[in-house]
Protein backbone atom coordinates (compact mmCIF):
# COMPACT_ATOMS: atom_id res chain seq x y z
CA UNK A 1 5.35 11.95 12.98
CA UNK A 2 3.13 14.91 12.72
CA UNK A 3 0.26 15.31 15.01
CA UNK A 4 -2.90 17.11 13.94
CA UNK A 5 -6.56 17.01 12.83
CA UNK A 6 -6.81 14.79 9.36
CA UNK A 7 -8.20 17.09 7.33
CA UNK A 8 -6.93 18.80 3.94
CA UNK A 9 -6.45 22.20 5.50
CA UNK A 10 -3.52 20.76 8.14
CA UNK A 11 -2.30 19.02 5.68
CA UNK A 12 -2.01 21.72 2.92
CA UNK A 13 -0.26 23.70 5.71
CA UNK A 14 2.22 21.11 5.93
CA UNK A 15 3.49 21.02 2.75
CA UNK A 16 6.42 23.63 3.52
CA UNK A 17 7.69 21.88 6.55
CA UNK A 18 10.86 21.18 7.21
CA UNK A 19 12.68 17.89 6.06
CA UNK A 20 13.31 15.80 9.18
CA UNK A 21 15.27 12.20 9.43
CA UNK A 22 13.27 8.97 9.09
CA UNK A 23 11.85 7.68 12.22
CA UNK A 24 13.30 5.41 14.25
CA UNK A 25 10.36 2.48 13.70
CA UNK A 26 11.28 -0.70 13.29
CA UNK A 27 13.18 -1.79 10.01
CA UNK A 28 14.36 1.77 10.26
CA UNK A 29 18.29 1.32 11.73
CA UNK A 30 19.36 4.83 11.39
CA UNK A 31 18.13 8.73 10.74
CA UNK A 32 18.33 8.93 6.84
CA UNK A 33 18.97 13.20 6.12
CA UNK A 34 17.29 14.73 3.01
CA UNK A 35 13.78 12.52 3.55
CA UNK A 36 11.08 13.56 4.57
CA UNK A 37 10.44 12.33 8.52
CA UNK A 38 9.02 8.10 7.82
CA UNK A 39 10.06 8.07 4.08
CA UNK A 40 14.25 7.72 4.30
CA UNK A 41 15.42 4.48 2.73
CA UNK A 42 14.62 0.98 4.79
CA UNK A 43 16.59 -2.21 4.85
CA UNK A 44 13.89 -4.67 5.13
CA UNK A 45 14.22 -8.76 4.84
CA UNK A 46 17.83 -8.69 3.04
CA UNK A 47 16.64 -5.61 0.68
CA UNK A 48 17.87 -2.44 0.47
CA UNK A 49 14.64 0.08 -0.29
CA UNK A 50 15.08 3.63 -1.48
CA UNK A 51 13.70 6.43 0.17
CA UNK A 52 10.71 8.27 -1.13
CA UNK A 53 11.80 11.49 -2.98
CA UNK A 54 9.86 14.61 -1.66
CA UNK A 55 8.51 15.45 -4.99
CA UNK A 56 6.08 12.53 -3.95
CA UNK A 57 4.82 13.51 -0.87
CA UNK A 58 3.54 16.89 -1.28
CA UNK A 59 0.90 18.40 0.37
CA UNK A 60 -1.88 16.21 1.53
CA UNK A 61 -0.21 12.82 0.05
CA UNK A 62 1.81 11.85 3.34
CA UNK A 63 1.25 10.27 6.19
CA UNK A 64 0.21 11.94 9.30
CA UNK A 65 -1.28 10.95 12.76
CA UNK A 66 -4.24 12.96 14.33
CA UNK A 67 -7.69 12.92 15.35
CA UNK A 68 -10.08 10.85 12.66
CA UNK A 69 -13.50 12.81 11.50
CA UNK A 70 -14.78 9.24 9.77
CA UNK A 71 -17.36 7.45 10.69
CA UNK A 72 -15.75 3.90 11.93
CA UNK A 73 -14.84 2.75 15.18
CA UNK A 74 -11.66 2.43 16.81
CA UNK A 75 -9.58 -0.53 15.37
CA UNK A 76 -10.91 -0.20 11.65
CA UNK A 77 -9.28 0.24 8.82
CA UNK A 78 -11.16 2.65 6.61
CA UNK A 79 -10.22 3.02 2.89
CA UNK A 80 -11.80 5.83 0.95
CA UNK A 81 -10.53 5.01 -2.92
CA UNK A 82 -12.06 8.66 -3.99
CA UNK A 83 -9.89 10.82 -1.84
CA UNK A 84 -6.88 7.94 -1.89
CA UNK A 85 -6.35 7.36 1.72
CA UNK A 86 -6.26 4.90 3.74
CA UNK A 87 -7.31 5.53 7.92
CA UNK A 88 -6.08 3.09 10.32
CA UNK A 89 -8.66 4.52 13.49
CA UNK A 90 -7.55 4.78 16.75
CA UNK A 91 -8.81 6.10 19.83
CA UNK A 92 -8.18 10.47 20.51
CA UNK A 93 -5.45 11.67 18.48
CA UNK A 94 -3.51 8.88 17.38
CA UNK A 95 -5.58 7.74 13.61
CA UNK A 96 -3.37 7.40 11.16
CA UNK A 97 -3.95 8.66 7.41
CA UNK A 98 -1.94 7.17 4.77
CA UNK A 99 -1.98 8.17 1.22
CA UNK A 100 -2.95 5.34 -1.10
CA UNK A 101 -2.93 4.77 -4.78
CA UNK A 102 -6.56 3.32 -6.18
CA UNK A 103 -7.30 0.94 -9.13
CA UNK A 104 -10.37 -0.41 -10.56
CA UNK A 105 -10.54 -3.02 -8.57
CA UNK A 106 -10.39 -0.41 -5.51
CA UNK A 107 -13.36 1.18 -6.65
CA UNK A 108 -15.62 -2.05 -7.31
CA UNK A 109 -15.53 -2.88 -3.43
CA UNK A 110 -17.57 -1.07 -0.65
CA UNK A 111 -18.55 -2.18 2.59
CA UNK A 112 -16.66 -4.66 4.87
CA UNK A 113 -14.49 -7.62 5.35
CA UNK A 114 -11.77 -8.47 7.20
CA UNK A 115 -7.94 -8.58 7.35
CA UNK A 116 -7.24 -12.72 7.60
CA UNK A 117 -4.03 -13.23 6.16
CA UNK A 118 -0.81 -10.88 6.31
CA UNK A 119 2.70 -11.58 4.05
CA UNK A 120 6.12 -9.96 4.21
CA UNK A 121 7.21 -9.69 0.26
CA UNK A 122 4.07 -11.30 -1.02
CA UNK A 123 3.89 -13.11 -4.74
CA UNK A 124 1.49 -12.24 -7.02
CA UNK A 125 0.15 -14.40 -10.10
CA UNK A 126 -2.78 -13.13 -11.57
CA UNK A 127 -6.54 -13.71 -11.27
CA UNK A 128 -8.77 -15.88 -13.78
CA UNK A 129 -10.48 -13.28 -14.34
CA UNK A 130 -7.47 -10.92 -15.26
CA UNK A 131 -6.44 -13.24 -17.37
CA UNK A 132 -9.96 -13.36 -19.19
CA UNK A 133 -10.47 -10.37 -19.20
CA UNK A 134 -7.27 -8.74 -20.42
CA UNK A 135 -5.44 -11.72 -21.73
CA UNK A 136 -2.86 -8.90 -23.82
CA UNK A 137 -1.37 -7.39 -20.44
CA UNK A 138 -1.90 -10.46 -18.01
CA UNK A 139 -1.02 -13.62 -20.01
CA UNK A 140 2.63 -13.35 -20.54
CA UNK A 141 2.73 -13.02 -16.50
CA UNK A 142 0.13 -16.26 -15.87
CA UNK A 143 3.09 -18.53 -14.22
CA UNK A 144 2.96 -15.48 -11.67
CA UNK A 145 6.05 -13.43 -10.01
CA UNK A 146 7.19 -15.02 -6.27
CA UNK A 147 7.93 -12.22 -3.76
CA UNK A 148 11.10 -10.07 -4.27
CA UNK A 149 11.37 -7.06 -5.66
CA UNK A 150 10.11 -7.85 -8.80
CA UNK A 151 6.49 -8.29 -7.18
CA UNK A 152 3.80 -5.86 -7.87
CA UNK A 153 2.66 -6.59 -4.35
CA UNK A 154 5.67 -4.74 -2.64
CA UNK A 155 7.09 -5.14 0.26
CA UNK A 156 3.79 -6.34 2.27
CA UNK A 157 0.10 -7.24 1.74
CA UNK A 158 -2.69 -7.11 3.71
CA UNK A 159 -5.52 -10.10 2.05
CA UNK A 160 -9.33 -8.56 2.65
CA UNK A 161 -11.77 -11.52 3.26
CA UNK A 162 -15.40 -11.45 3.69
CA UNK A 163 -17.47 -14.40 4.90
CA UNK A 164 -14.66 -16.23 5.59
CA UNK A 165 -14.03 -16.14 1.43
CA UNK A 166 -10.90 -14.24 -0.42
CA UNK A 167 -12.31 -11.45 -1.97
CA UNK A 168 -8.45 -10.84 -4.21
CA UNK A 169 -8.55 -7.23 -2.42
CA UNK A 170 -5.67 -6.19 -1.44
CA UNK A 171 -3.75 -3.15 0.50
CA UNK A 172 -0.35 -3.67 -0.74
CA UNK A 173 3.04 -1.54 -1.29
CA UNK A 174 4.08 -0.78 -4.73
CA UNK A 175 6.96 0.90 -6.75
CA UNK A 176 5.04 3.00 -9.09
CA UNK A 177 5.50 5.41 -6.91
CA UNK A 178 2.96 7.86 -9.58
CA UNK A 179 0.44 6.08 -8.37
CA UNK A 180 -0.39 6.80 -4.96
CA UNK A 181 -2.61 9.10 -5.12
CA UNK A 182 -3.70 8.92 -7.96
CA UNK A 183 -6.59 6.26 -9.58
CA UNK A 184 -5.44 3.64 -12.50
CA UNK A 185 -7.30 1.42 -14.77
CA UNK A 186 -5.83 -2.08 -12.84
CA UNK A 187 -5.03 -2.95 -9.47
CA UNK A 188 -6.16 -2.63 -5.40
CA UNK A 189 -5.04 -0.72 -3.00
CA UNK A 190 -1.37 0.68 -3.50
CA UNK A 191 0.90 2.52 -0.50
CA UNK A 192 4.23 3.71 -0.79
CA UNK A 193 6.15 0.65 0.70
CA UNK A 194 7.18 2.30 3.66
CA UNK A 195 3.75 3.36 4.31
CA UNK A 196 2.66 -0.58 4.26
CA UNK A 197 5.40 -1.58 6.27
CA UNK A 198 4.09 0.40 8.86
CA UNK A 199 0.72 -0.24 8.35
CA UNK A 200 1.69 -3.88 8.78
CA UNK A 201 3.03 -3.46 12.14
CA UNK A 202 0.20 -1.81 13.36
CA UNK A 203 -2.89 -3.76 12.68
CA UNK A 204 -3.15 -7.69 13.54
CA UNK A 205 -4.88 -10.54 11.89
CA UNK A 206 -8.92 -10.30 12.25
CA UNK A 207 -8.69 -6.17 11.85
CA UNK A 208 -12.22 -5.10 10.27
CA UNK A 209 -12.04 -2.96 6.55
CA UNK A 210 -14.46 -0.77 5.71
CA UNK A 211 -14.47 0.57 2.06
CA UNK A 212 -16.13 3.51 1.57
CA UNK A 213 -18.98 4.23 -1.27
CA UNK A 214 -18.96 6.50 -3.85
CA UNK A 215 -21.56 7.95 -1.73
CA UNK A 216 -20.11 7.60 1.55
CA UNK A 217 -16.80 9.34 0.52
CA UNK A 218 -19.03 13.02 -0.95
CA UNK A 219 -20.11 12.98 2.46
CA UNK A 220 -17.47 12.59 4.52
CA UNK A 221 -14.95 13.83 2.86
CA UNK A 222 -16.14 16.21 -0.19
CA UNK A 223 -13.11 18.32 -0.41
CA UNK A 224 -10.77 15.75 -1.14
CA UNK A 225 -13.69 13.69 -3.52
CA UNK A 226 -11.87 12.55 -6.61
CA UNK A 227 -8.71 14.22 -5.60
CA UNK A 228 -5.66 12.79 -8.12
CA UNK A 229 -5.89 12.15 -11.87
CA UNK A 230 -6.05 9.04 -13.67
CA UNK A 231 -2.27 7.06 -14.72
CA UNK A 232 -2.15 4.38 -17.11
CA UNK A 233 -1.55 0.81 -15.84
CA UNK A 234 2.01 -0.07 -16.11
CA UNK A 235 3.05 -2.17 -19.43
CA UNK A 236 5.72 -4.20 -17.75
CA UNK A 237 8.26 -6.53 -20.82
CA UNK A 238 8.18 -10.34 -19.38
CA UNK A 239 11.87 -9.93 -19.81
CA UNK A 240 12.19 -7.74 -17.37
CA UNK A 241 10.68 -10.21 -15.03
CA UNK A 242 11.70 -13.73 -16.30
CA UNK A 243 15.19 -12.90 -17.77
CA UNK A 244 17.92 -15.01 -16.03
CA UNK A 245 19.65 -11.47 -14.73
CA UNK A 246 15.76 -10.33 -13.57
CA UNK A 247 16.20 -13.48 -11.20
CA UNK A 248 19.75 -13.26 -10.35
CA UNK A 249 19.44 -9.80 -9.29
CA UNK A 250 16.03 -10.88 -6.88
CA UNK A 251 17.22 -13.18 -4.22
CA UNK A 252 14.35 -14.57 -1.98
CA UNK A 253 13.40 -12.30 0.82
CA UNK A 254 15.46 -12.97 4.29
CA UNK A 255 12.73 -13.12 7.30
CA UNK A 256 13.81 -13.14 10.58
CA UNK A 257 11.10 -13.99 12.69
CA UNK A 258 7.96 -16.27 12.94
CA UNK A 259 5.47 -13.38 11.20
CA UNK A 260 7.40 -13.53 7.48
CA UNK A 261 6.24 -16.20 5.01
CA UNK A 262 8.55 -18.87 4.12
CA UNK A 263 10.93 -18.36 0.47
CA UNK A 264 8.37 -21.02 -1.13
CA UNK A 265 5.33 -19.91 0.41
CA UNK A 266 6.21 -16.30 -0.04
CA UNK A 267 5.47 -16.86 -4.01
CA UNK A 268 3.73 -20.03 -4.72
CA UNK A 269 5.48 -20.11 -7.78
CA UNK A 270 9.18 -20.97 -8.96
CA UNK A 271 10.02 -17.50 -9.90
């Protein structure tokens, strides 16, 4: 992984390098040639995930590891949904900056809470208010999707809570890969999937968020400010979800250790 200041002018510079194997992380079993270094495909939990083609990770929207010029302490995770990134702070040169994808729901949180629950292949069913409030694109999907690769969730979530209450944030992997970023009309906080696989590794249960303001993100970062355009959310056909083939062709998620969430918990929901 690269090492180097996190700031747009390193990473513009970056944008020609040379195409390198993915790391060898964990749920990474071999150098994958033609990706760019962290984004070759991934076997993960009994799936088989692509890698990320290039055209998606130009210039600034890739990961990178350097020194962090925020304002949070070591150990915080620090989202700023204006520029799209995500910083997972760590001590010298070792931050990490991850691209991210942000929704509506991105933008309508600032401040802090805290990382209390973790899932590998997370379900998703949709919020009351979702369904309330855009009944048209959230209804036909009320009996919710269980985790697989048909999830909107991705391969992992990270669940933001604040006074000990959910606050339905979440920084989650996605297949839209358009999105990241980029803003959208509808959901959280979206990373490439092998981006939130990482990011899962790194940071434990009871890791701090901070969300930066409107405000806060001008001054930090005002050369990245509103960096992206605006994509249209998704119109996904319940077919394509609920049809027997849909299902057949998403087995449950294979865990194999004490950290994954079990087949039924993994959903709440039958499929």
């Amino acid at each position: 992984m690269i090492n180097a200041p996190l700031n747009r002018r390193v990473f513009l510079s970056l944008s020609g390098s040379a195409i390198l194997g993915a790391c060898a992380a964990p749920h990474v079993p071999t150098p994958s040639a033609g990706f760019i270094e962290g984004y070759g495909p991934i076997f993960d939990s009994g799936y088989n995930l692509p890698g990320i083609p290039s055209e998606y990770l130009q210039g600034v929207n890739r990961r990178i590891t350097g020194t962090y010029l925020g304002e949070q302490p070591a150990g915080t995770i620090d989202v700023d949904p204006y520029a799209k990134f995500l910083y997972f702070v760590r001590e010298g040169s070792n931050s990490v900056r991850f691209p991210i994808g942000a929704g509506r729901a991105g933008r309508s949180f600032s401040g802090g809470g805290t990382i209390q629950v973790k899932k590998k292949w997370p379900g998703w069913t949709p919020t009351k208010n979702m369904l309330r409030t855009e009944p048209e694109i959230y209804g036909p999907f009320a009996r919710g999707i269980r985790g697989g690769l048909r999830s909107p969730l991705g391969a992992r979530a990270l669940y933001l809570y604040k006074g000990g209450r959910d606050t339905y944030y979440r920084i989650h992997g996605t297949n839209a890969l358009d999105s990241v970023g980029n803003s959208s009309s509808a959901g959280c906080i979206r990373m490439f999937n092998q981006d939130i696989i990482a990011l899962y590794e790194m940071v434990p249960t009871g890791t701090r968020v901070h969300v930066r303001s409107e405000a806060e993100s001008l001054r930090v970062d005002p050369e990245n400010f509103n960096r992206g355009i605006e994509v249209p959310a998704q119109r996904v056909d319940p077919e394509t979800i609920y049809s027997d083939e849909a299902i057949a062709n998403d087995p449950l998620p294979v865990f194999d250790d004490a950290a994954g969430v079990s087949p039924v918990d993994a959903g709440n929901v039958p499929l």
